[in-house]
C-alpha atoms as a PDB file:
ATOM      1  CA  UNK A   1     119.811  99.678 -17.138  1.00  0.00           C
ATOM      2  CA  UNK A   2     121.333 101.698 -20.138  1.00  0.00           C
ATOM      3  CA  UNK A   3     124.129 102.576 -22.306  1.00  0.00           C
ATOM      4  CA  UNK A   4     125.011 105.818 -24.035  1.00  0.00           C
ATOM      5  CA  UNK A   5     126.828 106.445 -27.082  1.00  0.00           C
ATOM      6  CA  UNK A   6     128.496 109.648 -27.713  1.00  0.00           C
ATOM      7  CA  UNK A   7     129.159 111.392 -30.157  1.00  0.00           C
ATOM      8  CA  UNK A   8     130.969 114.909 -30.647  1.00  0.00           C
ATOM      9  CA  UNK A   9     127.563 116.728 -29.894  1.00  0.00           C
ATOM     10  CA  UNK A  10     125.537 114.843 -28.869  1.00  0.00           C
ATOM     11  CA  UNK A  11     124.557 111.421 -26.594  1.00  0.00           C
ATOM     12  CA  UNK A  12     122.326 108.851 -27.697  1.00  0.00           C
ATOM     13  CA  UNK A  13     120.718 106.622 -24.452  1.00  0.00           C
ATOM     14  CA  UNK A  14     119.775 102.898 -25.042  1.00  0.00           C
ATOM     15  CA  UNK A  15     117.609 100.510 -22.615  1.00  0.00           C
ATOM     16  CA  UNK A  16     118.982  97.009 -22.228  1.00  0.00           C
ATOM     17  CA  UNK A  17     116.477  94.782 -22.397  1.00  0.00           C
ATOM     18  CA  UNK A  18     117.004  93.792 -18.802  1.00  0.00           C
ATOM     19  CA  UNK A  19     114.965  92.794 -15.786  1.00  0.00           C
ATOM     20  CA  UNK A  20     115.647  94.470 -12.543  1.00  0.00           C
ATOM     21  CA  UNK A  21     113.636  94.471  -9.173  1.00  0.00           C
ATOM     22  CA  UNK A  22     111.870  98.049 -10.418  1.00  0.00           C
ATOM     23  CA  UNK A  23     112.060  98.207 -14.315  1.00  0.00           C
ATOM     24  CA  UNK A  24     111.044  95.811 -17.050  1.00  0.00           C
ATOM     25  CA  UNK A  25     112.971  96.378 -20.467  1.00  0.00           C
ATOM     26  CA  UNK A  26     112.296  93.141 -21.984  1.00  0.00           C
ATOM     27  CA  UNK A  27     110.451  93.921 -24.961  1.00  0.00           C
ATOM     28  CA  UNK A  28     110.960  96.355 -27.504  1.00  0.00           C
ATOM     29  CA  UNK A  29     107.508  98.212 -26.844  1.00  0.00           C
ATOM     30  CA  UNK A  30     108.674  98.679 -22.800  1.00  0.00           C
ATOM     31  CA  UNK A  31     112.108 100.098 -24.197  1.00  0.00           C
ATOM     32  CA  UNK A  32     110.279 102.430 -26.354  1.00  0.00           C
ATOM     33  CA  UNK A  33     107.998 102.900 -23.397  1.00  0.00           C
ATOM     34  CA  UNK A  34     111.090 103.799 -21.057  1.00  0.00           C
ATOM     35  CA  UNK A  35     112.379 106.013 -23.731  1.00  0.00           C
ATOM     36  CA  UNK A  36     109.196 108.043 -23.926  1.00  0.00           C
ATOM     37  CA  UNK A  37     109.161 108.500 -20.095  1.00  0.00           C
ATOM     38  CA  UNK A  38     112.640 109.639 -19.641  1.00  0.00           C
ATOM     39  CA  UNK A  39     112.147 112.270 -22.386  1.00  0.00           C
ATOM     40  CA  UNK A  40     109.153 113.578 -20.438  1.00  0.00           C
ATOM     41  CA  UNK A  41     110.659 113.542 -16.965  1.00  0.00           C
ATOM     42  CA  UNK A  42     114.377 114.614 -18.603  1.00  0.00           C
ATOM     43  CA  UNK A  43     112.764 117.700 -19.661  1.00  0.00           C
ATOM     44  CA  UNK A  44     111.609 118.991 -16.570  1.00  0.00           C
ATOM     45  CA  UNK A  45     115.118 120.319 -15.443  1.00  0.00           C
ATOM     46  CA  UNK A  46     116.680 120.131 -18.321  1.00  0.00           C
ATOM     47  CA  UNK A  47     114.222 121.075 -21.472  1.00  0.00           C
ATOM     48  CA  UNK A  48     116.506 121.800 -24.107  1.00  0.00           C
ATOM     49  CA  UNK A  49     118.814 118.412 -22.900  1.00  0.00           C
ATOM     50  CA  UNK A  50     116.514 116.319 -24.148  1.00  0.00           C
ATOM     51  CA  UNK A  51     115.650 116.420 -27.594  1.00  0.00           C
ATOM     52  CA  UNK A  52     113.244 113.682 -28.610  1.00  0.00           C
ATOM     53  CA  UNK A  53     113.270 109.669 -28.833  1.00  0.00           C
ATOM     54  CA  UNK A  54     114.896 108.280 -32.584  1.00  0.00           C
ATOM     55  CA  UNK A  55     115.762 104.822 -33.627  1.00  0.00           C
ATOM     56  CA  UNK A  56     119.485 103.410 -33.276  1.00  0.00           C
ATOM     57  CA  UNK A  57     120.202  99.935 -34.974  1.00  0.00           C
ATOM     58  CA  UNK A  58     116.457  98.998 -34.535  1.00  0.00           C
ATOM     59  CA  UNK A  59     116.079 100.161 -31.167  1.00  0.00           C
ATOM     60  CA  UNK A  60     114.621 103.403 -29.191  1.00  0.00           C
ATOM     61  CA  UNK A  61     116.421 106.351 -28.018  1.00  0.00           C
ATOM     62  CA  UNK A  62     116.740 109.180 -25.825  1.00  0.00           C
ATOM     63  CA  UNK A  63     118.551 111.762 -27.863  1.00  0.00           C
ATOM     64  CA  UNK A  64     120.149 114.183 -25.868  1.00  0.00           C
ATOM     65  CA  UNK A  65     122.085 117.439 -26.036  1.00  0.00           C
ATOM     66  CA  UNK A  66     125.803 115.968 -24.944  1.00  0.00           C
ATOM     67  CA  UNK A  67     126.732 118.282 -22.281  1.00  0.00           C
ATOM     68  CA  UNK A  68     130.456 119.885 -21.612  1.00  0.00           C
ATOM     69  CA  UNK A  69     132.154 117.712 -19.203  1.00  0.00           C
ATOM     70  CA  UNK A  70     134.349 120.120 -17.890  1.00  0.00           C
ATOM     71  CA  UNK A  71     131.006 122.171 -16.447  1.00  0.00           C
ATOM     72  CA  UNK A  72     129.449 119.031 -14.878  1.00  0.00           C
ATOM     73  CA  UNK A  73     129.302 119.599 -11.023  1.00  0.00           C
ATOM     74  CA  UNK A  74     132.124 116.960  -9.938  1.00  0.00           C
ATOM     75  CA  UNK A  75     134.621 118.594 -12.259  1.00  0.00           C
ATOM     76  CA  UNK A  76     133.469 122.392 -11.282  1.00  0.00           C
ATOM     77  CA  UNK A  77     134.302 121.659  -7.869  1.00  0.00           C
ATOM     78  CA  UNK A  78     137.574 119.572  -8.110  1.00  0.00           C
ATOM     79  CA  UNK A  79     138.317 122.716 -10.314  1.00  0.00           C
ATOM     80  CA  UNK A  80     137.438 124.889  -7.510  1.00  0.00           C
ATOM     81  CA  UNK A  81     134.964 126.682 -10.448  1.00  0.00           C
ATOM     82  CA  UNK A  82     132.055 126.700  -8.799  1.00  0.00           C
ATOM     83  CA  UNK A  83     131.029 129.685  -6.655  1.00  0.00           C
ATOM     84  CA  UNK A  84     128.442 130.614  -4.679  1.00  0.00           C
ATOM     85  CA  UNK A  85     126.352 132.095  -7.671  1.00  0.00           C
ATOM     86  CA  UNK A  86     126.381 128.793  -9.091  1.00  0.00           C
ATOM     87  CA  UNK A  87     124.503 127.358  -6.245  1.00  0.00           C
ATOM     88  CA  UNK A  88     122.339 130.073  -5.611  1.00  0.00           C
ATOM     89  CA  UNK A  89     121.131 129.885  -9.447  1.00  0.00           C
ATOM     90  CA  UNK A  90     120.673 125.812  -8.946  1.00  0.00           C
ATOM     91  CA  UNK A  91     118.619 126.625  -5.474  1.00  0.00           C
ATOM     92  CA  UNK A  92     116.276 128.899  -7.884  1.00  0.00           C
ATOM     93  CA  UNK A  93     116.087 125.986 -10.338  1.00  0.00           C
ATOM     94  CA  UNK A  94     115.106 123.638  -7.638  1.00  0.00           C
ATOM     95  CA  UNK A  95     112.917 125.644  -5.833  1.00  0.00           C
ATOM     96  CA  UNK A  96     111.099 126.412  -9.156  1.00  0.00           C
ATOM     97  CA  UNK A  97     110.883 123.154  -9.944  1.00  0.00           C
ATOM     98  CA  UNK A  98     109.407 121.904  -6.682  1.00  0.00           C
ATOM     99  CA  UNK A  99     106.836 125.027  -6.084  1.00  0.00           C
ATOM    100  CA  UNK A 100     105.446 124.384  -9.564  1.00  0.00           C
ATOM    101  CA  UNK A 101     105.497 120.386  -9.212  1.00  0.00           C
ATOM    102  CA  UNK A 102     102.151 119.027  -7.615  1.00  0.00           C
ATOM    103  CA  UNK A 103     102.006 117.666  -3.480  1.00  0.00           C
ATOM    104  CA  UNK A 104     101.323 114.062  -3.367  1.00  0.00           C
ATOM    105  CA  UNK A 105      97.896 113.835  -1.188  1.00  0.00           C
ATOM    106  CA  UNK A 106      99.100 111.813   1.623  1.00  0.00           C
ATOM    107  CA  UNK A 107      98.470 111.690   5.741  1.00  0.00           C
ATOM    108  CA  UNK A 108     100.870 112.494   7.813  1.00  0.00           C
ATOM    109  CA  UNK A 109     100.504 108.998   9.186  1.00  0.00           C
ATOM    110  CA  UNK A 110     100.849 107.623   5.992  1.00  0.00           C
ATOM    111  CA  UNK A 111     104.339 108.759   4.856  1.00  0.00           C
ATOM    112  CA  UNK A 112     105.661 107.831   7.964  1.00  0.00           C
ATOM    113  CA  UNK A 113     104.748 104.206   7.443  1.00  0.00           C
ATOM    114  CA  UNK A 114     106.035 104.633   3.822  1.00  0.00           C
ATOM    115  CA  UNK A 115     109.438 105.988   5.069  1.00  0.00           C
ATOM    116  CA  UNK A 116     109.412 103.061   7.613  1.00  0.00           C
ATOM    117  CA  UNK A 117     108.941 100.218   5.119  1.00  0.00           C
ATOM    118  CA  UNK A 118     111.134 101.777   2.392  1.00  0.00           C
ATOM    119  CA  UNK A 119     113.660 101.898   5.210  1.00  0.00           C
ATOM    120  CA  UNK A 120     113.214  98.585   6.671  1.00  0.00           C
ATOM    121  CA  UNK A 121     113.447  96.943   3.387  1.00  0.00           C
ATOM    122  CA  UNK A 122     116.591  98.571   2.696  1.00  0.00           C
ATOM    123  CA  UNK A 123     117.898  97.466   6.070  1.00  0.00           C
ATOM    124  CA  UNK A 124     116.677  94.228   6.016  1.00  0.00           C
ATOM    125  CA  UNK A 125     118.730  93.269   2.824  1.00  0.00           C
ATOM    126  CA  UNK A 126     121.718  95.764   4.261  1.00  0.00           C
ATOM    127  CA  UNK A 127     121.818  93.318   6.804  1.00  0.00           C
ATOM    128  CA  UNK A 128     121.675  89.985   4.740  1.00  0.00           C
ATOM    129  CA  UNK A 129     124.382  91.387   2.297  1.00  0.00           C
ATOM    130  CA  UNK A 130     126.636  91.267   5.013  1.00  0.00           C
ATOM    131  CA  UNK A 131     126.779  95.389   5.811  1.00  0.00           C
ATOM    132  CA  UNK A 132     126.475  97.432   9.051  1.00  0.00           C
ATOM    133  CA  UNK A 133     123.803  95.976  11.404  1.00  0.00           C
ATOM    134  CA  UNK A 134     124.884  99.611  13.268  1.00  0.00           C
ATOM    135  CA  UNK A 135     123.576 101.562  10.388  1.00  0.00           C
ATOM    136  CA  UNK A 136     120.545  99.645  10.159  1.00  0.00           C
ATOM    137  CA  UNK A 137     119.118  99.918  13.566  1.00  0.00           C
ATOM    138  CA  UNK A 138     120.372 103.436  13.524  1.00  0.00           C
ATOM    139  CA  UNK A 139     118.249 104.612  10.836  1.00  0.00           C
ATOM    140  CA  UNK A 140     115.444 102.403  11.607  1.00  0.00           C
ATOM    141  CA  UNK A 141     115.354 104.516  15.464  1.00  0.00           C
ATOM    142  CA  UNK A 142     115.789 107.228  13.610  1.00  0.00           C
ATOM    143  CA  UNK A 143     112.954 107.155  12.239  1.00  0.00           C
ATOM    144  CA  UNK A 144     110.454 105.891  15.095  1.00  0.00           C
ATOM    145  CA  UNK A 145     112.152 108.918  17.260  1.00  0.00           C
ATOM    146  CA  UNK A 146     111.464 110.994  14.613  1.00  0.00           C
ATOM    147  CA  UNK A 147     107.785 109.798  13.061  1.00  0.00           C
ATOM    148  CA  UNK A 148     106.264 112.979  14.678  1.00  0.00           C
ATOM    149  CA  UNK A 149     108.350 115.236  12.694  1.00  0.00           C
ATOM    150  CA  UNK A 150     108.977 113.431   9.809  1.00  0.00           C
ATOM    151  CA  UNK A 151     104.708 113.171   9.476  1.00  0.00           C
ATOM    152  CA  UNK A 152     104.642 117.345   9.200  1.00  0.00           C
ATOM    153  CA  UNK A 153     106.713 116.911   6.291  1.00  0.00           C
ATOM    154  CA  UNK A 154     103.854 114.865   4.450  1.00  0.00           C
ATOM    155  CA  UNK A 155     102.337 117.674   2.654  1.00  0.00           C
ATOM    156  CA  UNK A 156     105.455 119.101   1.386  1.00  0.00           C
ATOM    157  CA  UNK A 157     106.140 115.592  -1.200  1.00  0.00           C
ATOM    158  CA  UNK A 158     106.135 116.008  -4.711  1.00  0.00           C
ATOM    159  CA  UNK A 159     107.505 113.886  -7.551  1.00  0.00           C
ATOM    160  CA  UNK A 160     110.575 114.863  -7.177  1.00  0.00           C
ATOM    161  CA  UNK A 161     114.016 114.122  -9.753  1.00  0.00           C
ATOM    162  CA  UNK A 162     114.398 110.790  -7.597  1.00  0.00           C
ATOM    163  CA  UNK A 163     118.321 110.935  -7.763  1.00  0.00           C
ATOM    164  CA  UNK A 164     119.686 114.519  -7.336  1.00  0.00           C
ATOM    165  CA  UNK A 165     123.528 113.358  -7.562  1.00  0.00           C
ATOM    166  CA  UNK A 166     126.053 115.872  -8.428  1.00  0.00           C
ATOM    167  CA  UNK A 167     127.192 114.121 -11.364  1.00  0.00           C
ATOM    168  CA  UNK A 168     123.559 114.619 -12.722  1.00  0.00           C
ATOM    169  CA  UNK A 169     124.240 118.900 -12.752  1.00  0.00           C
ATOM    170  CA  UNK A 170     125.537 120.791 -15.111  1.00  0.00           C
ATOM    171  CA  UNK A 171     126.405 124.247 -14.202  1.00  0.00           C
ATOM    172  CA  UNK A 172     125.240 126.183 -17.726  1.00  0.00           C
ATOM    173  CA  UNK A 173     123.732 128.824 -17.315  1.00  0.00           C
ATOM    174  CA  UNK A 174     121.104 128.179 -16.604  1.00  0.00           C
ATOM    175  CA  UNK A 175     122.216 125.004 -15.104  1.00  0.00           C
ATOM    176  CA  UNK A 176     120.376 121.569 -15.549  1.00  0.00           C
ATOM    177  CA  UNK A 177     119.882 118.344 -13.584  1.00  0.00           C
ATOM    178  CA  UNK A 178     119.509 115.365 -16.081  1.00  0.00           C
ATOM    179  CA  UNK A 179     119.080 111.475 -15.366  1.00  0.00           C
ATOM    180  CA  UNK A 180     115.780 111.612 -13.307  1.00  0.00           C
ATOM    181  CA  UNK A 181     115.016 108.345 -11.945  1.00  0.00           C
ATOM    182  CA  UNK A 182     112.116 106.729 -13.555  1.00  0.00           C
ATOM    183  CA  UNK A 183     110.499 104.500 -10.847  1.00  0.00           C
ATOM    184  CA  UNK A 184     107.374 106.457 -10.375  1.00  0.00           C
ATOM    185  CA  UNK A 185     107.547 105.324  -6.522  1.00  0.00           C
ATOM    186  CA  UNK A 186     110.967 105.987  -5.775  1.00  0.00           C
ATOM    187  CA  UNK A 187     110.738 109.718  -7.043  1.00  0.00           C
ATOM    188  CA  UNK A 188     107.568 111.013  -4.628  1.00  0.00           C
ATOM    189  CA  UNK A 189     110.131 112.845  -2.336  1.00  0.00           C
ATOM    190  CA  UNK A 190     109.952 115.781   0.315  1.00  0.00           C
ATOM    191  CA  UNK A 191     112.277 118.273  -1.533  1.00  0.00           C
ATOM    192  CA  UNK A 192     114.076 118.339   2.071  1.00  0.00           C
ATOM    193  CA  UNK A 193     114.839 114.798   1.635  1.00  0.00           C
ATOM    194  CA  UNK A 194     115.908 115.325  -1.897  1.00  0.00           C
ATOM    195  CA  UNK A 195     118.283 118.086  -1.105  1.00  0.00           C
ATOM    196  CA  UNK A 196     119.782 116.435   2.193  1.00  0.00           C
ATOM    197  CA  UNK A 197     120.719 113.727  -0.193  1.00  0.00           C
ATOM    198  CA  UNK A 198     122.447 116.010  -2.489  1.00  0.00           C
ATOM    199  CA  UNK A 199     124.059 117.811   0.517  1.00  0.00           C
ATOM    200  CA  UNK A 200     125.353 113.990   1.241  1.00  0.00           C
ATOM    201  CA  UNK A 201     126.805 113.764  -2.046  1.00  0.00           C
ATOM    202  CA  UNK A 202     128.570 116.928  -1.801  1.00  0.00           C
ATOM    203  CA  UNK A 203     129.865 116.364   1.488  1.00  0.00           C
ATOM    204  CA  UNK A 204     131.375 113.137   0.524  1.00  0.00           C
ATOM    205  CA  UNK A 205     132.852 115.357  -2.644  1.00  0.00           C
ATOM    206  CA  UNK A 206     134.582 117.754   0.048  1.00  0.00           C
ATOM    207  CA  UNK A 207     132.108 120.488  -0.866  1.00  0.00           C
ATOM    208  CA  UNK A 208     129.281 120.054   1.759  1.00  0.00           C
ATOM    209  CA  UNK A 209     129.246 123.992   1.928  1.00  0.00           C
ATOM    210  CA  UNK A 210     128.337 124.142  -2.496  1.00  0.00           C
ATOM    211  CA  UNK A 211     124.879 121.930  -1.347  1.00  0.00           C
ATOM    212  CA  UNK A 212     123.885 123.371   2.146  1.00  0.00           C
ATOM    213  CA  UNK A 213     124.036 127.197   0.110  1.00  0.00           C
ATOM    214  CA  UNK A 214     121.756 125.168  -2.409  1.00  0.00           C
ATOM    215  CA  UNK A 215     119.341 124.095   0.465  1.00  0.00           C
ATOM    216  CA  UNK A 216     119.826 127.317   1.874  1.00  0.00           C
ATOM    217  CA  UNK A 217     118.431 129.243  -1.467  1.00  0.00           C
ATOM    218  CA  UNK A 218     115.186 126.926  -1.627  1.00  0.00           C
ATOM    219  CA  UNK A 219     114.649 127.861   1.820  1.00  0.00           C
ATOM    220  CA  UNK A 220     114.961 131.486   1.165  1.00  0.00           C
ATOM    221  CA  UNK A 221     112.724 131.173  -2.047  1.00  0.00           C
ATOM    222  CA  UNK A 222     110.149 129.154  -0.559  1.00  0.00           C
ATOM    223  CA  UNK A 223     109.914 129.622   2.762  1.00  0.00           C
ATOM    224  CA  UNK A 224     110.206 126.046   3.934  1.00  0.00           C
ATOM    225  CA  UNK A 225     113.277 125.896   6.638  1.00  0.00           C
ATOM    226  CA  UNK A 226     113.094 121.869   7.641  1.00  0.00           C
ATOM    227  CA  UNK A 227     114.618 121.153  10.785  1.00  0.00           C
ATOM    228  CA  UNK A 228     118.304 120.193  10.830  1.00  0.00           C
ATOM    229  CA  UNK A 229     116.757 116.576  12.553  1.00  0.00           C
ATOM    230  CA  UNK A 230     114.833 115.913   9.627  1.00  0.00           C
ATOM    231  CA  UNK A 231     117.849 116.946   7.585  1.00  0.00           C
ATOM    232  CA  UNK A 232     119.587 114.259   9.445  1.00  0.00           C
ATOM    233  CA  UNK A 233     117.065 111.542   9.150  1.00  0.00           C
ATOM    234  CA  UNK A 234     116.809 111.837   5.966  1.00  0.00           C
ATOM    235  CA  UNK A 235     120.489 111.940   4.872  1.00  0.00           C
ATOM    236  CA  UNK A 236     120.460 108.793   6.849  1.00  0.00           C
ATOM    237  CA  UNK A 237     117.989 107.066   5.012  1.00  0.00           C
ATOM    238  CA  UNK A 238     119.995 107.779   1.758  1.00  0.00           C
ATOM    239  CA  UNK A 239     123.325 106.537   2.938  1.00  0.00           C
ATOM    240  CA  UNK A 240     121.350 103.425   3.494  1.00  0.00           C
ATOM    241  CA  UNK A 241     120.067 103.183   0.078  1.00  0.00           C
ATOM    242  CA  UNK A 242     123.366 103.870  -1.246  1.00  0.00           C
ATOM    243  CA  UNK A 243     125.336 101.504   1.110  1.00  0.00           C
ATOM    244  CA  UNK A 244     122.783  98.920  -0.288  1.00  0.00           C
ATOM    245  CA  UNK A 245     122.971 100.029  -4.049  1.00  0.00           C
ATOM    246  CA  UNK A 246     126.775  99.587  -3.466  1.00  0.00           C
ATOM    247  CA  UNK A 247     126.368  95.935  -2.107  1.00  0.00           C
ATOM    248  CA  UNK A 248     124.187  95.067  -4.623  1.00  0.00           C
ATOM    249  CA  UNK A 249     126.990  96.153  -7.383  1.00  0.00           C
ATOM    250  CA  UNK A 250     129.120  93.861  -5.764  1.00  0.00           C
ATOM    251  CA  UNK A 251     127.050  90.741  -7.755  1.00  0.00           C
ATOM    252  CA  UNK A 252     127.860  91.904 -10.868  1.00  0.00           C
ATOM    253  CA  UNK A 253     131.629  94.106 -10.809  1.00  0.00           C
ATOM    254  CA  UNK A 254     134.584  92.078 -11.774  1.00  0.00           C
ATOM    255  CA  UNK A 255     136.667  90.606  -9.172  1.00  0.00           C
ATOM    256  CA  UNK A 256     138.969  94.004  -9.513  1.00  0.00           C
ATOM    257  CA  UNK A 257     136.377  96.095  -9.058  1.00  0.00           C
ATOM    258  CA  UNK A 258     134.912  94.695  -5.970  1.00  0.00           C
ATOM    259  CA  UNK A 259     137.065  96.222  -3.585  1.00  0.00           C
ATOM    260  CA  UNK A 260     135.850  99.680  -5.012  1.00  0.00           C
ATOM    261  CA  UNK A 261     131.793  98.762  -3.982  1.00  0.00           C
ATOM    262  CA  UNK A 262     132.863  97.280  -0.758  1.00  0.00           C
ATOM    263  CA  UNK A 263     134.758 100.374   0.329  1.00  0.00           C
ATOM    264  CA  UNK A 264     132.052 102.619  -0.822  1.00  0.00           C
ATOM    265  CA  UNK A 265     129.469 100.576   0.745  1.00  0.00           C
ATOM    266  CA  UNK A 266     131.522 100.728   3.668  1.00  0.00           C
ATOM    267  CA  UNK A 267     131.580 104.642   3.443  1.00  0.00           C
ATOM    268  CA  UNK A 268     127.829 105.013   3.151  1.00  0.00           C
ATOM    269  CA  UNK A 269     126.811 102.818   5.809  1.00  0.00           C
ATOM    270  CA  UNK A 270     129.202 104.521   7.888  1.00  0.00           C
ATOM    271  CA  UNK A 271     127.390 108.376   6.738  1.00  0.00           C
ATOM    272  CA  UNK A 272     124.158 106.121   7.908  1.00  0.00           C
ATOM    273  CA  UNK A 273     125.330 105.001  11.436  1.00  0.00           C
END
């Protein structure tokens, strides 16, 4: 969907002008458009990131802050740098964020059937891509067993970052979370479901315990404890959407780089089952 070009202090992001099942970057004015968007959802966890949109060779750009590599979250923890302050002050950041971010106005009955079509999309096309039939019908039970619950969790979405990745934080201090996701639907998250994907990430990083003191921190500064089933579900239901996103990848990597997507698909699906 984009390319960056870096230079010593800064990164400049580009929009190809592609057409994907969410985004539409065909003309200039939707690239502008994109630009504009990211700028305003970039600066919500990561303000002084994201300096403005310029011009590059004739087309729009998200000029950004470039930010030290060796303090993004992968390379903190392979480093064994990051410590338990450093999640605590990313659980404040989060928690923040979410508190001050408004509740989507939805039923209880509603989100359920949300979750359930978002999930038997994904599982649908999991499926037809050749992955785990196991992991499908796994999270698809998942979440009829667990509609009840899952429906008390309704008034807690907000529009969320939409991919809370650890490669997305930065641990500055203050830290920052860049690359929200711009599909508007994809991004109206429970912050549990948010988190237990980032936990997910972590785990499959070796450092489960940096995320679960992150969770852990929002639950302390907001009060909201979600079940450890809900946790589950939902960490489920994003190792289904990332097996997929992995398949899908496998379209368009060179022939060497296949075996890479297959074996994380493979990975994923397995997290999902």
């Amino acid at each position: 969907m984009s390319r960056v070009v870096l230079t010593e202090r800064h990164a400049f992001k580009l929009k190809k002008p592609v057409v994907l099942a969410y985004v539409d970057y065909r003309t200039l004015e939707q690239r502008l458009a994109s630009c504009e968007k990211e700028l305003r959802l970039g600066r919500r966890l990561a303000g002084d990131v994201y300096e403005k949109v310029c011009w590059v060779g004739g087309e729009p750009a998200v000029l950004m802050r470039r930010l030290p590599a060796d303090r993004m979250l992968p390379a903190m923890l392979a480093a064994r740098a990051a410590t338990p302050a450093h999640a605590d002050a990313l659980g404040d950041l989060l928690a923040d964020f979410y508190a001050r971010t408004p509740t989507v106005a939805w039923s209880g009955g509603a989100y359920v059937q949300r979750v359930r079509r978002l999930v038997r999309a994904d599982a649908a096309e999991v499926v037809a891509r050749g992955g785990s039939r196991d992991a499908a019908a796994h999270v698809l039970a998942a979440i009829e067993q667990g509609a009840f619950a899952l429906a008390a969790r309704a008034k807690h979405v907000v529009d969320a970052h939409g991919d809370l990745r650890p490669e997305h934080v930065c641990l500055e201090s203050p830290p920052v979370i860049i690359d929200p996701l711009e599909i508007d639907e994809l991004r109206l998250l429970d912050p549990a479901s948010e988190l237990a994907f980032f936990v997910m990430e972590c785990e499959r990083l070796g450092a489960a315990w940096f995320a679960e003191r992150v969770l852990a921190r929002y639950s302390a500064r907001t009060g909201d404890v979600p079940l450890p089933a809900i946790l589950e579900l939902y960490g489920a239901q994003h190792a289904l959407t990332r097996g997929l996103i992995a398949l899908r990848h496998i379209d368009d990597a060179a022939l060497a780089d296949q075996p890479r997507w297959r074996a994380k698909a493979a990975d994923y699906l397995a997290r999902a089952s």
